[in-house]
Every structure is written in C-alpha cells, then in structure tokens.
N, C-alpha and C. Protein backbone atom coordinates (compact mmCIF):
# COMPACT_ATOMS: atom_id res chain seq x y z
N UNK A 1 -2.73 35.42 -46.33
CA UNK A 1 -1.66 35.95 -47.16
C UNK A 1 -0.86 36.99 -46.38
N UNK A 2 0.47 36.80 -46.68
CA UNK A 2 0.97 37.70 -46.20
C UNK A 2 1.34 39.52 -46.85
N UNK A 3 1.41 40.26 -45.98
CA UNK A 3 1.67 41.78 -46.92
C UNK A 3 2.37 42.25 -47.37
N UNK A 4 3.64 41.34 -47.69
CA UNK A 4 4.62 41.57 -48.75
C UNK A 4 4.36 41.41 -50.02
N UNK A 5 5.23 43.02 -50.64
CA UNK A 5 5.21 43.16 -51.81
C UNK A 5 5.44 41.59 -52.41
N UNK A 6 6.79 41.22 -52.30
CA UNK A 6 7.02 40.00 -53.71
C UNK A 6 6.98 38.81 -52.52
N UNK A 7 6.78 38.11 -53.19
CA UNK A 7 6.73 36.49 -52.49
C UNK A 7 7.47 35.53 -53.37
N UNK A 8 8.66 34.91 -53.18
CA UNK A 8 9.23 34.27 -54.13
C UNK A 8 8.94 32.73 -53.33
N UNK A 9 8.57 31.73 -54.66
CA UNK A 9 8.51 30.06 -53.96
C UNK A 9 9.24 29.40 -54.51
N UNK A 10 10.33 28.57 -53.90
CA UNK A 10 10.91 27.50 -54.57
C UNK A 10 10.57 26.54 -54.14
N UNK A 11 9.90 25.68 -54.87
CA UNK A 11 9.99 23.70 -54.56
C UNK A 11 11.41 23.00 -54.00
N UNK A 12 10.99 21.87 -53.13
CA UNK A 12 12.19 21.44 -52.61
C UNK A 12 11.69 20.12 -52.92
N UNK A 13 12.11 19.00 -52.26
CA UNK A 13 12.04 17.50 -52.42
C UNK A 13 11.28 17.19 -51.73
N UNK A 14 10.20 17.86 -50.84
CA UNK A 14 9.39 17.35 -50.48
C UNK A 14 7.58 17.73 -51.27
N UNK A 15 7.95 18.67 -51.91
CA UNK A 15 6.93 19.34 -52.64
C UNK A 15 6.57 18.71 -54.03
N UNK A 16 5.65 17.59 -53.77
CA UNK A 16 5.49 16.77 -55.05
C UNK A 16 4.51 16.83 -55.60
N UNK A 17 3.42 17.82 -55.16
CA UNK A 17 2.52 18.02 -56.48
C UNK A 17 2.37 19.84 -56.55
N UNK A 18 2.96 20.51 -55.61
CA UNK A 18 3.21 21.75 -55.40
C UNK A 18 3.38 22.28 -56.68
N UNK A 19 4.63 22.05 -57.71
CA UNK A 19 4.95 22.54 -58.88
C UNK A 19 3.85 23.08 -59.77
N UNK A 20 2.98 22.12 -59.62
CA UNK A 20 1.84 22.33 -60.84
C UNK A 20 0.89 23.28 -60.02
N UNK A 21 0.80 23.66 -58.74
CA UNK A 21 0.48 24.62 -58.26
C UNK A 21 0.53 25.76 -58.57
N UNK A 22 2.00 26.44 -58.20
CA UNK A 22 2.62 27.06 -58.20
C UNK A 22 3.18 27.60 -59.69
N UNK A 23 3.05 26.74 -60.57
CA UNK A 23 3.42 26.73 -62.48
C UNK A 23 2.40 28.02 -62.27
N UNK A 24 1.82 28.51 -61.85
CA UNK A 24 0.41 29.11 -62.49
C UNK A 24 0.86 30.47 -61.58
N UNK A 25 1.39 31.25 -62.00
CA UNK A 25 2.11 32.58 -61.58
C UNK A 25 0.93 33.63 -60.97
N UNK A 26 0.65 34.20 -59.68
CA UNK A 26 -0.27 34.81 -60.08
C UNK A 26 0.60 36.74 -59.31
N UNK A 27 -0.27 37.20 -59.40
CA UNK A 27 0.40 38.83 -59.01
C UNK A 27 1.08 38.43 -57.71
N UNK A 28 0.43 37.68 -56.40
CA UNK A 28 0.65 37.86 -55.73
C UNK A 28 1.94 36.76 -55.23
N UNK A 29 2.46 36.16 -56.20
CA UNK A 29 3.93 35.26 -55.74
C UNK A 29 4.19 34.90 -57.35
N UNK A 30 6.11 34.95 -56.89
CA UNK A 30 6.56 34.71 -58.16
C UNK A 30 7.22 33.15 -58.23
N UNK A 31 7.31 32.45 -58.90
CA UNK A 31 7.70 30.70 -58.99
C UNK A 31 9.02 30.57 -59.52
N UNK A 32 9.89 30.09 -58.50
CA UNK A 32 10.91 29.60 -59.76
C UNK A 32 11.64 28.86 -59.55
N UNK A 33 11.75 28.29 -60.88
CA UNK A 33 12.30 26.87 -61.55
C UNK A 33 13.37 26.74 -62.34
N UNK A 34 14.33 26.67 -61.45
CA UNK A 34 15.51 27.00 -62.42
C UNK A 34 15.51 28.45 -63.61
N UNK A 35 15.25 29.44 -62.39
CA UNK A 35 14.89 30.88 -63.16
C UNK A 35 15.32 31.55 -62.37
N UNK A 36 15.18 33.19 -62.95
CA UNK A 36 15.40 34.19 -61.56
C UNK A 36 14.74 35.38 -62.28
N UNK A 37 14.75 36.18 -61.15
CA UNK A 37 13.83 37.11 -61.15
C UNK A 37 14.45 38.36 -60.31
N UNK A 38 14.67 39.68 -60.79
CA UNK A 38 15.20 40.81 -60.06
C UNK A 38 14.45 41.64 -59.18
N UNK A 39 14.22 42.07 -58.27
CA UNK A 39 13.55 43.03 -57.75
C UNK A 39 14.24 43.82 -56.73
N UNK A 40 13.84 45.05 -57.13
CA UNK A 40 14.54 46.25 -56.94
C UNK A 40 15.83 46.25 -56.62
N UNK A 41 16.41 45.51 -57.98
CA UNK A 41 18.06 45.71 -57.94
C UNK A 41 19.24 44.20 -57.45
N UNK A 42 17.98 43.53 -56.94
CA UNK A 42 18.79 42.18 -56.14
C UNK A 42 18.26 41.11 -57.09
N UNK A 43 19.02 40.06 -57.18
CA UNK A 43 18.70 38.88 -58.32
C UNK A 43 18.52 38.12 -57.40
N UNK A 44 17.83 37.10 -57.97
CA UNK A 44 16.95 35.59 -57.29
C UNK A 44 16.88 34.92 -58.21
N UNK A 45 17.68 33.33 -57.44
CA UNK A 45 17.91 32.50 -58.37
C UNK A 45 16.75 31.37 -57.90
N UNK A 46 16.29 30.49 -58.50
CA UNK A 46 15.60 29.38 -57.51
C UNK A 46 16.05 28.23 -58.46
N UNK A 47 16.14 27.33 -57.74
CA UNK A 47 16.40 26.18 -58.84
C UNK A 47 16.04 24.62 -57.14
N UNK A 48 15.18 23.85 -57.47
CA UNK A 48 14.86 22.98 -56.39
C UNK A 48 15.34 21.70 -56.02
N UNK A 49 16.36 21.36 -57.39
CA UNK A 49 17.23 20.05 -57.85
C UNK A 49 17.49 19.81 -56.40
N UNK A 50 17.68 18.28 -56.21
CA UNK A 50 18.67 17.86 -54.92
C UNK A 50 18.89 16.07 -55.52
N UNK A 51 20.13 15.67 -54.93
CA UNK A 51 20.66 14.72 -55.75
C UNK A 51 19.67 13.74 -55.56
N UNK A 52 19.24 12.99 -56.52
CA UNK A 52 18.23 11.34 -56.22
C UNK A 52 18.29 10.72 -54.90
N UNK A 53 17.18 11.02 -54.28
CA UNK A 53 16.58 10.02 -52.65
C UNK A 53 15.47 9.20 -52.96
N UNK A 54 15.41 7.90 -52.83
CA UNK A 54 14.12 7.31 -53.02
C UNK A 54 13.07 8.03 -53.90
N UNK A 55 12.13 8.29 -53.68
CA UNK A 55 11.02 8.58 -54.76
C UNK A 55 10.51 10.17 -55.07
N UNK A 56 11.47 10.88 -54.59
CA UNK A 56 11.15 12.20 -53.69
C UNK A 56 11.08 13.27 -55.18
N UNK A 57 10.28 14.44 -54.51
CA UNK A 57 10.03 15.37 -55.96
C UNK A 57 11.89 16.12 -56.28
N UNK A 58 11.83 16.58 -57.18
CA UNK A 58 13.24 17.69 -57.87
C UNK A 58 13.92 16.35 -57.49
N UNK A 59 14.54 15.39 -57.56
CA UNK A 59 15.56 14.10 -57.75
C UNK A 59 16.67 13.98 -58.93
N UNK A 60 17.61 14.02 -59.44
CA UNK A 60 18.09 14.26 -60.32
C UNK A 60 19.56 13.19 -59.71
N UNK A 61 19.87 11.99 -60.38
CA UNK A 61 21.02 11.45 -60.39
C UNK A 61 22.47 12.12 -60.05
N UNK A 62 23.07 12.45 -59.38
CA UNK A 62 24.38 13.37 -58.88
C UNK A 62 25.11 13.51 -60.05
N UNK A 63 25.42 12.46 -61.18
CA UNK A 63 25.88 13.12 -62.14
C UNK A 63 24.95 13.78 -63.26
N UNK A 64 23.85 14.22 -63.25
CA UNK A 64 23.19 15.30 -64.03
C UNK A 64 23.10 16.76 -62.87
N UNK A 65 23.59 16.59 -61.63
CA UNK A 65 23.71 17.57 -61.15
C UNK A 65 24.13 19.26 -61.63
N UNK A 66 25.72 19.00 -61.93
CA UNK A 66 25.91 19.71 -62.54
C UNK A 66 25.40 20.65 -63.97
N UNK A 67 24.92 19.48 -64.26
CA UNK A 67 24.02 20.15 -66.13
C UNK A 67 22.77 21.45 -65.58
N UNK A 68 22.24 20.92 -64.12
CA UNK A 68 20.86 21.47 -63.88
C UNK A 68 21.47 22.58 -62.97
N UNK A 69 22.55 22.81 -62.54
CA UNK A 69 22.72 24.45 -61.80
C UNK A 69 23.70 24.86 -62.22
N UNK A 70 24.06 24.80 -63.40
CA UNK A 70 24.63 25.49 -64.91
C UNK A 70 23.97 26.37 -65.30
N UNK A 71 22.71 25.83 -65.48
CA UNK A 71 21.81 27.38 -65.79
C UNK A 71 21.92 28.29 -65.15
C-alpha cells in the first residue's frame, strides 16, 4: 500500500470484475462510479463509461453516451 492520505480508483474497460472489488469502500481508497468526492477543497469526478468495444467492462452504445456523463 501506498502512504497516501486518499487513494481515488476509477474502473476503465479493462477492469471487468474489479468493480465488485472495489464497490466495497474501505478507509484506505475511495471508488468512483459516476460520483465524486472533495478533498481538501478540489472535486473528483470518476465516471469509467467508454463507447461499446467488443465485450469489454464500462461499454455503453455512443448514443447513451451522453445520458451517462450528464451526471
């Protein structure tokens, strides 16, 4: 582990069973999923969407793109 205070993780398209990992928040890293999170004053967005590739994790059709980084 490393000795930083916050540890932020975002999933990407290659991280396909990671999520359910990572769902499980613990002190020492924060997860996020189309969320954000402030620390000390700076905002963090994470969101892992990337447009539909073959079978790959976060996949989302290019036109639901937009709906999912709206949030």
């Amino acid at each position: 582990a490393q000795p930083h205070t916050h540890k932020l993780v975002i999933c990407g398209n290659h991280e396909l069973g990671a999520r359910f990992y990572f769902q499980q928040n613990t002190p020492c890293y924060t997860y996020l999923q189309d969320s954000g999170v402030t620390i000390d004053g700076v905002k963090f967005w994470g969101s892992p969407w990337t447009p539909e590739f073959n079978d790959w994790a976060f996949g989302k059709p290019r036109g639901e793109m937009a709906d999912v980084w709206a949030a």
